[in-house]
Protein backbone atom coordinates (compact mmCIF):
# COMPACT_ATOMS: atom_id res chain seq x y z
CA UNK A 1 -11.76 -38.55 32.31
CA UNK A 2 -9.47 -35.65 33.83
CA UNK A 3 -6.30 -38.23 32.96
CA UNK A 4 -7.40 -38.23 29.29
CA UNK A 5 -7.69 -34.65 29.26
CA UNK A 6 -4.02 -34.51 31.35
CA UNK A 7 -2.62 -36.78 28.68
CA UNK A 8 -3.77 -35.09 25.20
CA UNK A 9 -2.43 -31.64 27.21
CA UNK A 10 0.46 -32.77 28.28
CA UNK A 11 1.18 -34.93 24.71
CA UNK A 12 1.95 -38.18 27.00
CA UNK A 13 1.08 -40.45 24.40
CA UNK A 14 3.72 -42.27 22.22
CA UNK A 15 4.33 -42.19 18.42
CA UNK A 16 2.95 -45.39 18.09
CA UNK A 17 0.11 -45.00 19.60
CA UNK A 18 -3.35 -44.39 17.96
CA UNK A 19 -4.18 -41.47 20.47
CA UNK A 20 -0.98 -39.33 18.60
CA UNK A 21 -2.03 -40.17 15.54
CA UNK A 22 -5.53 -38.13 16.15
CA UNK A 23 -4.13 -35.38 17.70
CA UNK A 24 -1.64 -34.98 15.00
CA UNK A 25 -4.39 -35.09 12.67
CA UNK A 26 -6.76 -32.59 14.93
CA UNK A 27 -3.65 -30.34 14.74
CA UNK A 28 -2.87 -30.54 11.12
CA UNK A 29 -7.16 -30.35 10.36
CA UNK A 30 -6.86 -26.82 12.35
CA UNK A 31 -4.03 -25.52 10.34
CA UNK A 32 -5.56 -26.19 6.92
CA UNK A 33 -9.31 -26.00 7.48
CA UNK A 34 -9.74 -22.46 9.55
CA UNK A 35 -9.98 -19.33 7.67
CA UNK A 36 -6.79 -17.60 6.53
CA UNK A 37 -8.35 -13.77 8.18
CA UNK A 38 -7.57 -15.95 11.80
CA UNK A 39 -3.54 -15.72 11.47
CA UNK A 40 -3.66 -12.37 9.69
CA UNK A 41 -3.03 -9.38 12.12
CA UNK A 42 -2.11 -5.61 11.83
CA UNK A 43 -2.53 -5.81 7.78
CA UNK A 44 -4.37 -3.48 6.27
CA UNK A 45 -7.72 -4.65 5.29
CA UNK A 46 -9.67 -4.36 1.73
CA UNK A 47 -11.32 -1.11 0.81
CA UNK A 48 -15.39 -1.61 1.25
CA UNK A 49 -17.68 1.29 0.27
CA UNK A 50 -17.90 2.57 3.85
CA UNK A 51 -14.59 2.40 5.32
CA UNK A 52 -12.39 5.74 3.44
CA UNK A 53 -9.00 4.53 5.09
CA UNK A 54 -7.29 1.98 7.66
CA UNK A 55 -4.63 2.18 9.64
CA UNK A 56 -1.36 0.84 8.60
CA UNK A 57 1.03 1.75 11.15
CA UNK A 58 1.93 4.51 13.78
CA UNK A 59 1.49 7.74 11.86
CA UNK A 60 0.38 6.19 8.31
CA UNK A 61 -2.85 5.63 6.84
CA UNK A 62 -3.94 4.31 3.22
CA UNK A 63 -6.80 6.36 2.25
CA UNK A 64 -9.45 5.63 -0.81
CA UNK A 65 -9.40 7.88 -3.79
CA UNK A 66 -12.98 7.79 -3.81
CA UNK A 67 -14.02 10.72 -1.72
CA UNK A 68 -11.21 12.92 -2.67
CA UNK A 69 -10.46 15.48 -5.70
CA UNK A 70 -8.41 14.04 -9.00
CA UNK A 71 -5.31 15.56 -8.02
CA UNK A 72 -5.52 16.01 -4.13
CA UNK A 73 -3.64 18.04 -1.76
CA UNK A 74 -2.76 18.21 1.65
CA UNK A 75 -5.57 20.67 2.85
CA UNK A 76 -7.62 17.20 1.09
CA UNK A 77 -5.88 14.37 2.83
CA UNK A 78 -5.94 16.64 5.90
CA UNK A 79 -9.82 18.02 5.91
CA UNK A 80 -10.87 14.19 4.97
CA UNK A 81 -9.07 12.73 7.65
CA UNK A 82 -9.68 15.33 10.61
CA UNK A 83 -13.83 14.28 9.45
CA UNK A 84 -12.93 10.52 9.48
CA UNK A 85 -10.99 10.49 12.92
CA UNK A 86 -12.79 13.00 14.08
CA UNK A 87 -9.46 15.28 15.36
CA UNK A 88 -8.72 18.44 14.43
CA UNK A 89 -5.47 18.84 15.33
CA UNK A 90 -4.28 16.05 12.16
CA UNK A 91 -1.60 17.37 10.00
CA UNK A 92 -0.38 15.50 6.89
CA UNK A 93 3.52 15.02 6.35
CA UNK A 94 3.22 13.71 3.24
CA UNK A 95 1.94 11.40 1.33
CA UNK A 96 2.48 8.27 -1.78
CA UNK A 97 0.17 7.28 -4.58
CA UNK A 98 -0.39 3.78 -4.69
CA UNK A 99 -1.35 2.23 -7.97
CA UNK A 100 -3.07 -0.98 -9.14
CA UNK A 101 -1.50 -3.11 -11.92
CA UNK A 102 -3.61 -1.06 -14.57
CA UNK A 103 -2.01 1.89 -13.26
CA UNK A 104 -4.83 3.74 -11.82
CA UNK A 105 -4.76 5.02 -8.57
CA UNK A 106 -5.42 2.54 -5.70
CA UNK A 107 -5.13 4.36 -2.50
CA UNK A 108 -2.75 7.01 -1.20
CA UNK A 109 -0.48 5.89 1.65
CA UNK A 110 -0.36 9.40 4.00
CA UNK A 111 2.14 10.01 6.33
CA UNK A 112 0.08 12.02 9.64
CA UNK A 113 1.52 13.27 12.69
């Protein structure tokens, strides 16, 4: 049993062998059949009705409109996000309005320090 388990590890068996032609198979079966959220990593994830922002790289974080004045400012982004992450000591550089393809307002993209 352990030289089975040596061979399918090690890829000992030949191309025409049966043994490669499951493997190859397992492999491909893996690729296509597991969930596409397994290879995704450090993307931002979907807005859900508890989560206000994520974290899209050192210093920048998309935040939901939802919780925030019309026309925000940066006491807004700045008092939201000092409540979310829970440190006062957050200051907002700036920040971008991201829209959807309707054009309304999707998220803002803020720039913290």
């Amino acid at each position: 049993m352990l030289g089975v388990f040596k061979k399918i590890l090690f890829w000992s068996y030949g191309r025409t062998r049966w043994q490669y032609d499951v493997l190859s198979v397992l492999i491909l079966a893996f690729v296509f059949l597991t969930p596409p959220g397994w290879f995704r990593t450090g993307e931002p994830k979907a807005f859900s009705g508890h989560q206000n922002s994520v974290l899209t790289a050192t210093g920048k974080r998309l935040v939901s409109p939802e919780h925030l004045p019309a026309t925000p400012g940066t006491e807004d982004f700045e008092r939201h996000l000092r409540a979310e992450l829970r440190r006062p000591e957050v200051r907002v550089k700036g920040w971008q309005v991201l829209r959807d393809a309707g054009g309304r307002v999707a998220a803002y993209e803020v720039d913290i320090e």
